[in-house]
C-alpha atoms as a PDB file:
ATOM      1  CA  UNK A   1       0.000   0.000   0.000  1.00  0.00           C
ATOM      2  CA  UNK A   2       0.987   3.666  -0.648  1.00  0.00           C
ATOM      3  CA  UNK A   3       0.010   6.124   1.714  1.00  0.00           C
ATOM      4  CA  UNK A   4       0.734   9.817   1.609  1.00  0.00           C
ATOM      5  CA  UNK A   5      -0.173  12.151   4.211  1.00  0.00           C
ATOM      6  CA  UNK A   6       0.282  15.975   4.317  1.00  0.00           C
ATOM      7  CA  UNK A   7       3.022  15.798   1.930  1.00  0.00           C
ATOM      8  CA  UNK A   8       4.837  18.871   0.626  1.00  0.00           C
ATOM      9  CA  UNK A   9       7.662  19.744  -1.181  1.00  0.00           C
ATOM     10  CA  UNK A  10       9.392  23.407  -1.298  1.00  0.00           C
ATOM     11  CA  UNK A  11      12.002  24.538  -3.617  1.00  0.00           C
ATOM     12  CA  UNK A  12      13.859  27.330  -2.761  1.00  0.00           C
ATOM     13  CA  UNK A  13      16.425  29.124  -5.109  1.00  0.00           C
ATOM     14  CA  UNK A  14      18.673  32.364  -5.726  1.00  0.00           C
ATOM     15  CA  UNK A  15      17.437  35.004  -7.733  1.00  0.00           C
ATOM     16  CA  UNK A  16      20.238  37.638  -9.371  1.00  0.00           C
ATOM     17  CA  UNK A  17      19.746  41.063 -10.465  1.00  0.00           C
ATOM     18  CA  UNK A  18      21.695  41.076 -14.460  1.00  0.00           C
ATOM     19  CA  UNK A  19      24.947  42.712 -14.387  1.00  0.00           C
ATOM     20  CA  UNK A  20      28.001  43.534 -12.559  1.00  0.00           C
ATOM     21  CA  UNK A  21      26.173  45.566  -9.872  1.00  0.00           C
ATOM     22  CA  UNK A  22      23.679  42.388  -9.321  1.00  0.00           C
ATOM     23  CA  UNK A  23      26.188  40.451  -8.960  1.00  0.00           C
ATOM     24  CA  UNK A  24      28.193  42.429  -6.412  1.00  0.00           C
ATOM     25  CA  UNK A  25      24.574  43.163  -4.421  1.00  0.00           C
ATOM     26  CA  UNK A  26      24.003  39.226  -4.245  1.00  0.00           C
ATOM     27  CA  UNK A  27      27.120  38.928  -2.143  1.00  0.00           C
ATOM     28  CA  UNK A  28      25.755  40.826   0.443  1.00  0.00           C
ATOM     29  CA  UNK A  29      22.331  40.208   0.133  1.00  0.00           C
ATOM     30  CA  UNK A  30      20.997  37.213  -1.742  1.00  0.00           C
ATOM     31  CA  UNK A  31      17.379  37.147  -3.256  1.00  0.00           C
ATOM     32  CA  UNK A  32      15.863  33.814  -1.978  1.00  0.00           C
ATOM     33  CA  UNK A  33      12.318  32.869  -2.981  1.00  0.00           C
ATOM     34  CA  UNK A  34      10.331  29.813  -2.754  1.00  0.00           C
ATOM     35  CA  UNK A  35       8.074  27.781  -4.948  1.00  0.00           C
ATOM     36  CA  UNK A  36       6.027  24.830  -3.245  1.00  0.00           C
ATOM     37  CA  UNK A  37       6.215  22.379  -5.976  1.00  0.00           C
ATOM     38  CA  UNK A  38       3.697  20.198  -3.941  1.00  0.00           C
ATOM     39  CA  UNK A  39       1.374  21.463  -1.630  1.00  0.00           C
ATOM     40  CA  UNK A  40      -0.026  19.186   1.488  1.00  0.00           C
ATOM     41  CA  UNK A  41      -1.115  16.344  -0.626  1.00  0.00           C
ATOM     42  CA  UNK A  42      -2.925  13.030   0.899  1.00  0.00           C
ATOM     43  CA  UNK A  43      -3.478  10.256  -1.046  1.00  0.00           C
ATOM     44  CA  UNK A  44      -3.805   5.906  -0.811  1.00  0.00           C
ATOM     45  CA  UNK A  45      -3.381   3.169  -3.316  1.00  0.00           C
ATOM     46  CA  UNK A  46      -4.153  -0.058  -2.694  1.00  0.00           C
ATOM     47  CA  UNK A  47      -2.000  -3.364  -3.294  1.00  0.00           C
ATOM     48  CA  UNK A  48      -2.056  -4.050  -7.072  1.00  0.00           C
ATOM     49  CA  UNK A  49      -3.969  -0.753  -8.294  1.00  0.00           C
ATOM     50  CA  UNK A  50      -2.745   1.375 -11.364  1.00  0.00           C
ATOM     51  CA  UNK A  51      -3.454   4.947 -11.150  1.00  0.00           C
ATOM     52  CA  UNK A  52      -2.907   7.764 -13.972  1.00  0.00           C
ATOM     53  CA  UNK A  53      -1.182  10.475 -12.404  1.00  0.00           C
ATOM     54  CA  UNK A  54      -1.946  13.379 -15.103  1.00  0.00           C
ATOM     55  CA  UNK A  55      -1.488  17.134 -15.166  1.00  0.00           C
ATOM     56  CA  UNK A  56       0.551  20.086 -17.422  1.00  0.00           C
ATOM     57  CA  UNK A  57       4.232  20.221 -17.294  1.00  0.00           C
ATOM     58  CA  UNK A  58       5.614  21.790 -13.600  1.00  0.00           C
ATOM     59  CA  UNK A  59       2.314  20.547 -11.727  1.00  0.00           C
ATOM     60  CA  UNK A  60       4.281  18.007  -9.730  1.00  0.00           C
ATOM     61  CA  UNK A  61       3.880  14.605 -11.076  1.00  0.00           C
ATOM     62  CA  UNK A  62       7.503  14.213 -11.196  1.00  0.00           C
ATOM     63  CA  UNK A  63       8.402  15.711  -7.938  1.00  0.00           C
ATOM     64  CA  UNK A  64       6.125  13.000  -6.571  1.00  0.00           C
ATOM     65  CA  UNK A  65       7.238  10.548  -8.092  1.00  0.00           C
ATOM     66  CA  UNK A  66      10.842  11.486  -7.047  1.00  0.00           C
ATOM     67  CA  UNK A  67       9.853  11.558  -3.498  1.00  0.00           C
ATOM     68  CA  UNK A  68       7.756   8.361  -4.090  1.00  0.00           C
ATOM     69  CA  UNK A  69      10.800   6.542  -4.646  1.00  0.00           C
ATOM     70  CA  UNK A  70      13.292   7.496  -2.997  1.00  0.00           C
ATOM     71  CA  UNK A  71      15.387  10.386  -5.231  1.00  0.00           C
ATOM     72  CA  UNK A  72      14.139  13.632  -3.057  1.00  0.00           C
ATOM     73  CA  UNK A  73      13.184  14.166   0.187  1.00  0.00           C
ATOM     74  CA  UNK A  74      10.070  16.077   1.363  1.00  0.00           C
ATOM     75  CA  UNK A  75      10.058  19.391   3.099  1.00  0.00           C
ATOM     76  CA  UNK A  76       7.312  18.530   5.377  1.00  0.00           C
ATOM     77  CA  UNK A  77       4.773  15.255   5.836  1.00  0.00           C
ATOM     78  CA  UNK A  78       4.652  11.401   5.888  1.00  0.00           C
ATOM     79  CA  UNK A  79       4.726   9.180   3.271  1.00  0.00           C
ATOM     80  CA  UNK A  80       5.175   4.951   3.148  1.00  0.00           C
ATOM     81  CA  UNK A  81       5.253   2.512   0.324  1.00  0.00           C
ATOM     82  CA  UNK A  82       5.089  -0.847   1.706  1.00  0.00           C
ATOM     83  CA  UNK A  83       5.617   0.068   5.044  1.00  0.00           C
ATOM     84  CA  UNK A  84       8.632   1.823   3.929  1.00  0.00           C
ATOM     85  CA  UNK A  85       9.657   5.706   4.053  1.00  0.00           C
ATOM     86  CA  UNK A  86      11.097   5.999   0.774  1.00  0.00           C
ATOM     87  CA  UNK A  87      14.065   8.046   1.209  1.00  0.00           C
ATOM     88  CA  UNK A  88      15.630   6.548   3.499  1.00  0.00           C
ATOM     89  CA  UNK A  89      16.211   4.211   0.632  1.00  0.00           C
ATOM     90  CA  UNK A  90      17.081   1.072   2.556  1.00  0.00           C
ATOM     91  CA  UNK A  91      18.003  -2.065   0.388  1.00  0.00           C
ATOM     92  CA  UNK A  92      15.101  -4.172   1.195  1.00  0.00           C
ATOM     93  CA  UNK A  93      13.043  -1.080  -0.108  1.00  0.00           C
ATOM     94  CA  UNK A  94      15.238  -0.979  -2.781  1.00  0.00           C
ATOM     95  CA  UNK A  95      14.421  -4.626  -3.810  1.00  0.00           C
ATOM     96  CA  UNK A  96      10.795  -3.859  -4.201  1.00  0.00           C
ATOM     97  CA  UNK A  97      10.586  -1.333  -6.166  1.00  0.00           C
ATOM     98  CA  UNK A  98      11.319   0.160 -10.194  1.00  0.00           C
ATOM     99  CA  UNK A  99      11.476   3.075 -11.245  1.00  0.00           C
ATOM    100  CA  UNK A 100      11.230   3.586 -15.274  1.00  0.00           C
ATOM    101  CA  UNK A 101      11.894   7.083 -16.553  1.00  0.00           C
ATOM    102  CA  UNK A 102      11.070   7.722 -20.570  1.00  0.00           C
ATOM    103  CA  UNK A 103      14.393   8.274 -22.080  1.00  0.00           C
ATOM    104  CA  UNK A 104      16.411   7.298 -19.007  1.00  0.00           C
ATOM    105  CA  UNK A 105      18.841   4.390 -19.097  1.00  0.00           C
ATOM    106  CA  UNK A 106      19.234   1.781 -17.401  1.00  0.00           C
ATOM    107  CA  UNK A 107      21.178  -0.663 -19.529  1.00  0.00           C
ATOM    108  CA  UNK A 108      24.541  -0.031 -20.684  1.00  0.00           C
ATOM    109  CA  UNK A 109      24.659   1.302 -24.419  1.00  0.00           C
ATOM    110  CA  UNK A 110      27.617  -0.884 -25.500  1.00  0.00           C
ATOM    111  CA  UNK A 111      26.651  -3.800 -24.022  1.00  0.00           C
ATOM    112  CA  UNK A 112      24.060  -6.755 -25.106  1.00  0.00           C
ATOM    113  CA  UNK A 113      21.233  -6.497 -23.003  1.00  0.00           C
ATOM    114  CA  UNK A 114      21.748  -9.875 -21.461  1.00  0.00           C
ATOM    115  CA  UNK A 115      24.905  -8.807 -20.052  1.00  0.00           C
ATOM    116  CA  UNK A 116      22.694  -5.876 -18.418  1.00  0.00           C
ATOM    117  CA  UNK A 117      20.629  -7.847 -17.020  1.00  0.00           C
ATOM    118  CA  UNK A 118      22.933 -10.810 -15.506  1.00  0.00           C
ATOM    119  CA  UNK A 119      24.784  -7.994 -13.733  1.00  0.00           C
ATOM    120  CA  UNK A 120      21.548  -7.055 -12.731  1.00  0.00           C
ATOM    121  CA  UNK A 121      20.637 -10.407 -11.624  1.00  0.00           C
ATOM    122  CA  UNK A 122      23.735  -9.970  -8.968  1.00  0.00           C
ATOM    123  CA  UNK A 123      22.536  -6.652  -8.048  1.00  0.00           C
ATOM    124  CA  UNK A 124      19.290  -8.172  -6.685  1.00  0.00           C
ATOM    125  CA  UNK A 125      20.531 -11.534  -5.669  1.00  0.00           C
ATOM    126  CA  UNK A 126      17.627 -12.871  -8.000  1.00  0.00           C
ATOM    127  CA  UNK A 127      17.606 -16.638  -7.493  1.00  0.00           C
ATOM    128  CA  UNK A 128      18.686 -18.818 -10.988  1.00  0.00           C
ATOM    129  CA  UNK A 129      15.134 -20.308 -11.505  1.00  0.00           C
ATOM    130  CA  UNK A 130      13.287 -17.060 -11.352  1.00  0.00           C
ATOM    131  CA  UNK A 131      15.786 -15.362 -13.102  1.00  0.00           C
ATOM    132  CA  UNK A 132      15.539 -17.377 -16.275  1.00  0.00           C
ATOM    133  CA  UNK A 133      11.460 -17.036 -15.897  1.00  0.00           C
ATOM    134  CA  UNK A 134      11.345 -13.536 -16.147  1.00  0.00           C
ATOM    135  CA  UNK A 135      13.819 -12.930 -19.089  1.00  0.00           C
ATOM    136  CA  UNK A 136      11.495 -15.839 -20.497  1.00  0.00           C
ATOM    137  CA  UNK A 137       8.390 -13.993 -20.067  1.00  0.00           C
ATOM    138  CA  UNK A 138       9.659 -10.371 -20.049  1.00  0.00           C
ATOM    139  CA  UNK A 139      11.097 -10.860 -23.275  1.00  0.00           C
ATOM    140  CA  UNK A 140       8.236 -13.047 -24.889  1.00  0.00           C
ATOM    141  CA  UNK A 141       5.451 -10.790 -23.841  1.00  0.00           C
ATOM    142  CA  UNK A 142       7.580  -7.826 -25.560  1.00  0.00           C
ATOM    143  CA  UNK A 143       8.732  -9.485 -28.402  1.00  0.00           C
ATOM    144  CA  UNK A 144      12.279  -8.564 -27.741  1.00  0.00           C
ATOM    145  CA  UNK A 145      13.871 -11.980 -27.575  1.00  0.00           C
ATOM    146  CA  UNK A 146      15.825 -11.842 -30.549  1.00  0.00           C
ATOM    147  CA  UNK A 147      17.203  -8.621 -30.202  1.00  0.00           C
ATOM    148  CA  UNK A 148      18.975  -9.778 -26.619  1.00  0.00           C
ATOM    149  CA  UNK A 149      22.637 -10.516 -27.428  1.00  0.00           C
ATOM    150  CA  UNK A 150      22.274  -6.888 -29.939  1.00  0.00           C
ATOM    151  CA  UNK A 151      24.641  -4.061 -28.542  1.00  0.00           C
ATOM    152  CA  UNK A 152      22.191  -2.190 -27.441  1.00  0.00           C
ATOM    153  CA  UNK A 153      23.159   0.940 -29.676  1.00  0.00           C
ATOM    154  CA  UNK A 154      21.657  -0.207 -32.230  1.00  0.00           C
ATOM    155  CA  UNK A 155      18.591  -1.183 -31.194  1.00  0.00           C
ATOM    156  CA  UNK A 156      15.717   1.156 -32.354  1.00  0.00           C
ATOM    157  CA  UNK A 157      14.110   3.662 -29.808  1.00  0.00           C
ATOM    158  CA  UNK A 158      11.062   1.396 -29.264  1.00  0.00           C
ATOM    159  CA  UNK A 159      13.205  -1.894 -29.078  1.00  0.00           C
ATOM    160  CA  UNK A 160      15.648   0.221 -26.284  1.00  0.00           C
ATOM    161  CA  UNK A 161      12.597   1.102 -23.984  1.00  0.00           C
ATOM    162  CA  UNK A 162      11.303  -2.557 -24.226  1.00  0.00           C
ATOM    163  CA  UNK A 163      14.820  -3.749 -22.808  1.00  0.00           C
ATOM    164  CA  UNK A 164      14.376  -0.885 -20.305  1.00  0.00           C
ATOM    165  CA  UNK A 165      11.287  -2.707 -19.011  1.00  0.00           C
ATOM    166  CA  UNK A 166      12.968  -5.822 -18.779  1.00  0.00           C
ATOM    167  CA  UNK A 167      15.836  -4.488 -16.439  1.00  0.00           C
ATOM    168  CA  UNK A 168      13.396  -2.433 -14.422  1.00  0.00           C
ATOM    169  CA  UNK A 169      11.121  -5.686 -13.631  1.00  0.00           C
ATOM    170  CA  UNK A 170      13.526  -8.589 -13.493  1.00  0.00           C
ATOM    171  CA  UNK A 171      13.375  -8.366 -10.279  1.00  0.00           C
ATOM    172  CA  UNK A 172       9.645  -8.113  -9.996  1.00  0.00           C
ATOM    173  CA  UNK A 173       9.120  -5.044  -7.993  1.00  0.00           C
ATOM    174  CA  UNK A 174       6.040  -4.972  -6.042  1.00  0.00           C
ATOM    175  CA  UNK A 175       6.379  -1.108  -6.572  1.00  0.00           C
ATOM    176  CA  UNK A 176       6.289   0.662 -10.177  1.00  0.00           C
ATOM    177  CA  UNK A 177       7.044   4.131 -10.626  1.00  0.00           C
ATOM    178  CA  UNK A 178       6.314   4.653 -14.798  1.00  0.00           C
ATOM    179  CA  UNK A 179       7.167   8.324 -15.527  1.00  0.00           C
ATOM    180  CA  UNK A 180       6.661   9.087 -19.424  1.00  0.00           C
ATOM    181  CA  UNK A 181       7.229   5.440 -20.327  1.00  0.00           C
ATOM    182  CA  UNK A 182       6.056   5.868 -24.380  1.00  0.00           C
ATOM    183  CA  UNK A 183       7.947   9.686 -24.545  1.00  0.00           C
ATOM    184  CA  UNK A 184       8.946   9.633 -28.112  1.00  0.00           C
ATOM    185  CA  UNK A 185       8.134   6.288 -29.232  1.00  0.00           C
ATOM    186  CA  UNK A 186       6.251   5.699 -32.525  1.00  0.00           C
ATOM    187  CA  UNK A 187       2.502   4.942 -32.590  1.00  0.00           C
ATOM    188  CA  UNK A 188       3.234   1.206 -32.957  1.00  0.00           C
ATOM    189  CA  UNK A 189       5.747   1.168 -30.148  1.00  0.00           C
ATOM    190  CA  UNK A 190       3.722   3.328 -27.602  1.00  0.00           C
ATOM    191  CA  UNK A 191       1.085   0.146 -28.112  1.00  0.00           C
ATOM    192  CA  UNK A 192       3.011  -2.800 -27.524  1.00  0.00           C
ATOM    193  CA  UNK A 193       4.429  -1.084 -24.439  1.00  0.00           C
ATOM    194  CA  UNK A 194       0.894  -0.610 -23.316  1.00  0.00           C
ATOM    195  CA  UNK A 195       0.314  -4.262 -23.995  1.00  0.00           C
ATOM    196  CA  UNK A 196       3.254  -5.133 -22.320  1.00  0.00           C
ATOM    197  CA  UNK A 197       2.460  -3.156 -19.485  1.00  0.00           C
ATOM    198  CA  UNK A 198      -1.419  -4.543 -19.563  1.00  0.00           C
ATOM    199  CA  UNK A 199      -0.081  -7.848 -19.127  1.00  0.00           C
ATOM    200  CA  UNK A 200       2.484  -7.467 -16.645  1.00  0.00           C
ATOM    201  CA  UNK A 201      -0.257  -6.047 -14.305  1.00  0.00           C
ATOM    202  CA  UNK A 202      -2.336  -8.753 -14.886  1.00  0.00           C
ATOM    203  CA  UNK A 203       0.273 -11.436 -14.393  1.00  0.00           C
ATOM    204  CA  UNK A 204       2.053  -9.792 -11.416  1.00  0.00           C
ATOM    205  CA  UNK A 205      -0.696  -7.326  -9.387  1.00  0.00           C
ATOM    206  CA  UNK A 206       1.829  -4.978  -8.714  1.00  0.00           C
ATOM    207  CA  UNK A 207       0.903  -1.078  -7.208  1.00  0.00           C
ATOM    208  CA  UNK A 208       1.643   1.482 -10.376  1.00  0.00           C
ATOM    209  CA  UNK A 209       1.687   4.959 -10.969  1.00  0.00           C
ATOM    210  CA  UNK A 210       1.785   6.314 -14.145  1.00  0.00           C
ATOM    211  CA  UNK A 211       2.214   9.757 -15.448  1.00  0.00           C
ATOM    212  CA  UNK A 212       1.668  10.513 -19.534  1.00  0.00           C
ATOM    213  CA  UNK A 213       1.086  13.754 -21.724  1.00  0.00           C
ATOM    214  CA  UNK A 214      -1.034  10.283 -24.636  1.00  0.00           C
ATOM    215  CA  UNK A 215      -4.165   9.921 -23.015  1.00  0.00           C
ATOM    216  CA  UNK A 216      -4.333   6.780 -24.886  1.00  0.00           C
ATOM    217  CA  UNK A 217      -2.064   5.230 -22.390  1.00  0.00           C
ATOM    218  CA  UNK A 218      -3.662   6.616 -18.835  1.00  0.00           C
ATOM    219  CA  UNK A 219      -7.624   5.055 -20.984  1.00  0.00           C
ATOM    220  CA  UNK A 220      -6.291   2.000 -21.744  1.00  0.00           C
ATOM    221  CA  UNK A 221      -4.621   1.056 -18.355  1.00  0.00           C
ATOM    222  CA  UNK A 222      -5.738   3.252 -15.512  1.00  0.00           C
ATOM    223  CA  UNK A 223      -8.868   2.763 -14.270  1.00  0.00           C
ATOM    224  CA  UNK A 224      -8.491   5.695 -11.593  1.00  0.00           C
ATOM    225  CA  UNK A 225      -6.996   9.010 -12.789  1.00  0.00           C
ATOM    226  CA  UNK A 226      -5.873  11.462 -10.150  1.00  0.00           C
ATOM    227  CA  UNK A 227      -5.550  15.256 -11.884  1.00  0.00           C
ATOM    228  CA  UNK A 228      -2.937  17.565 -10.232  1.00  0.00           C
ATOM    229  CA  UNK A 229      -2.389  21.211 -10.542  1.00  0.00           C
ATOM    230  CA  UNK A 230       0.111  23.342  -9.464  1.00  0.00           C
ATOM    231  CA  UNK A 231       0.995  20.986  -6.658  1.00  0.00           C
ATOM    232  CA  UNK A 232      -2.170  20.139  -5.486  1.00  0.00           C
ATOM    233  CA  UNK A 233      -4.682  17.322  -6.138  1.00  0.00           C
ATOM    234  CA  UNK A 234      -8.020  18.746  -8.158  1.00  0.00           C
ATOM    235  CA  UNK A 235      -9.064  15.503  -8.943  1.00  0.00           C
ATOM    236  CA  UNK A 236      -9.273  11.773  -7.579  1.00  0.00           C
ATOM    237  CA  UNK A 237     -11.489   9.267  -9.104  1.00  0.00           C
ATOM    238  CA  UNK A 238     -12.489   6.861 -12.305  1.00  0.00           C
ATOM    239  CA  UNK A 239     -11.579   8.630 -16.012  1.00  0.00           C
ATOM    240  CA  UNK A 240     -15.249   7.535 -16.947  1.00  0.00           C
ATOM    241  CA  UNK A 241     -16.708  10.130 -14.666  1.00  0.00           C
ATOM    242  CA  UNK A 242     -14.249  12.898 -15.840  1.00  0.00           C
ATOM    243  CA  UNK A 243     -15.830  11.939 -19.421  1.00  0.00           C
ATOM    244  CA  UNK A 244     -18.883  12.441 -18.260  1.00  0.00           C
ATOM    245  CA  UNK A 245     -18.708  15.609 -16.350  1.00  0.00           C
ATOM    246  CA  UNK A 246     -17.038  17.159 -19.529  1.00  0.00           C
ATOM    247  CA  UNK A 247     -19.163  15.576 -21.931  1.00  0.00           C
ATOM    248  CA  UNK A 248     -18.931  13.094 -24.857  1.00  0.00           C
ATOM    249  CA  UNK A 249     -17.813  16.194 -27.315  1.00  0.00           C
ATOM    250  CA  UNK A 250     -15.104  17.543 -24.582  1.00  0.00           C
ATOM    251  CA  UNK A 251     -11.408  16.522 -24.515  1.00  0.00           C
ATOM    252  CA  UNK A 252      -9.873  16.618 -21.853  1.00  0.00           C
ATOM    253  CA  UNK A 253      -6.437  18.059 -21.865  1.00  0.00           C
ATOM    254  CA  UNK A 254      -3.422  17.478 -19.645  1.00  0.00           C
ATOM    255  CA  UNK A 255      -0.433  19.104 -21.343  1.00  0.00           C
END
């Protein structure tokens, strides 16, 4: 379970006058100002739920997800995942948990993917019998299996984010973080990571938070959407009664 309580995050940075003369001013006295980039925020997901976390660039689905696993702390407020405070980052935390960033790598460029992945094996101390039936599945369900022993430079975009998947959930995390996971992929790729990802959840029941600008990927796996705006929650429910509120000839936008 994920439960968030009162959770706020406050960036604070220096602010210079152009110039020489700014410059010289700053030294002495230094323009601070502060931007909450989440304000109290309370929310709960329950074991295996997927959730669209949606909302314009700088509203704070990032920052959340940051703080969600493990990469910032909070200013203020209480947050667990699995009974854990995420930035304390311990290793058993660690263990249960992915977190898949669009465009972010995780695998080393020069390298086959399977010699990614057996490092990564190591990493997580993932025992030999489910090792081999996750690259099995991982790698049937995304139709990447011949493309394995390929340096992965030369894999195409969408082939590179599907062996991104596969070294984020060899370990089957009971925890996944999915910021921007189709970001740039073609319109053939963005689906077969959406079937991938329809599949996993099915198969595995993980918890899963996903932020996306393609509304085709929060409607085809997120049966409850929560909306934020400029740090705060405006909206927490099913995308069917968004629909409805707006009306069939309405789109709703989130970029």
């Amino acid at each position: 379970m994920i439960q968030v309580k009162n959770l706020r995050k406050t960036f604070t940075s220096h602010v210079k006058e152009p110039g020489l003369r700014g410059s010289i001013k700053s030294l002495f006295k230094r323009d601070i100002r502060t931007k909450d980039a989440l304000k109290p925020l309370n929310l709960e997901i329950q074991p295996g739920e997927i959730i669209g976390l949606i909302g314009a660039n700088g509203a704070g689905k990032t920052t959340l997800i940051k703080i969600l696993s493990g990469i910032v702390h909070p200013t203020s407020g209480e947050a667990t995942v699995m009974g854990h405070i995420p930035w304390q980052r311990s290793n058993e935390y660690r263990r249960q948990m992915a977190l898949i960033m669009g465009q972010k790598n995780q695998v080393w460029w020069d390298l086959p993917a399977l010699d990614s992945f057996i490092l990564l094996k190591e990493i997580y101390q993932i025992p030999d019998a489910q090792y081999k039936y996750n690259i099995d599945f991982l790698s049937e369900t995304l139709m990447i299996k011949d493309q394995l022993k390929t340096q992965v430079r030369k894999l195409s975009l969408g082939e590179r984010m599907k062996v991104e998947l596969m070294a984020a959930l060899l370990h089957n995390p009971k925890v996944i973080f999915l910021d921007e996971p189709t970001i740039g992929l073609d319109i053939s790729a963005q689906k077969a990571v959406r079937v991938f990802l329809r599949q996993y959840q099915k198969e595995f029941k993980p918890i899963t938070i996903l932020t996306s600008h393609y509304m085709e990927d929060i409607k085809e796996l997120c049966p409850r959407i929560v909306i934020i705006k400029e740090g705060e929650f405006v909206y927490d429910g099913s995308l069917s009664n968004v629909q409805k509120m707006m009306g069939d000839e309405k789109v709703l936008s989130v970029t």
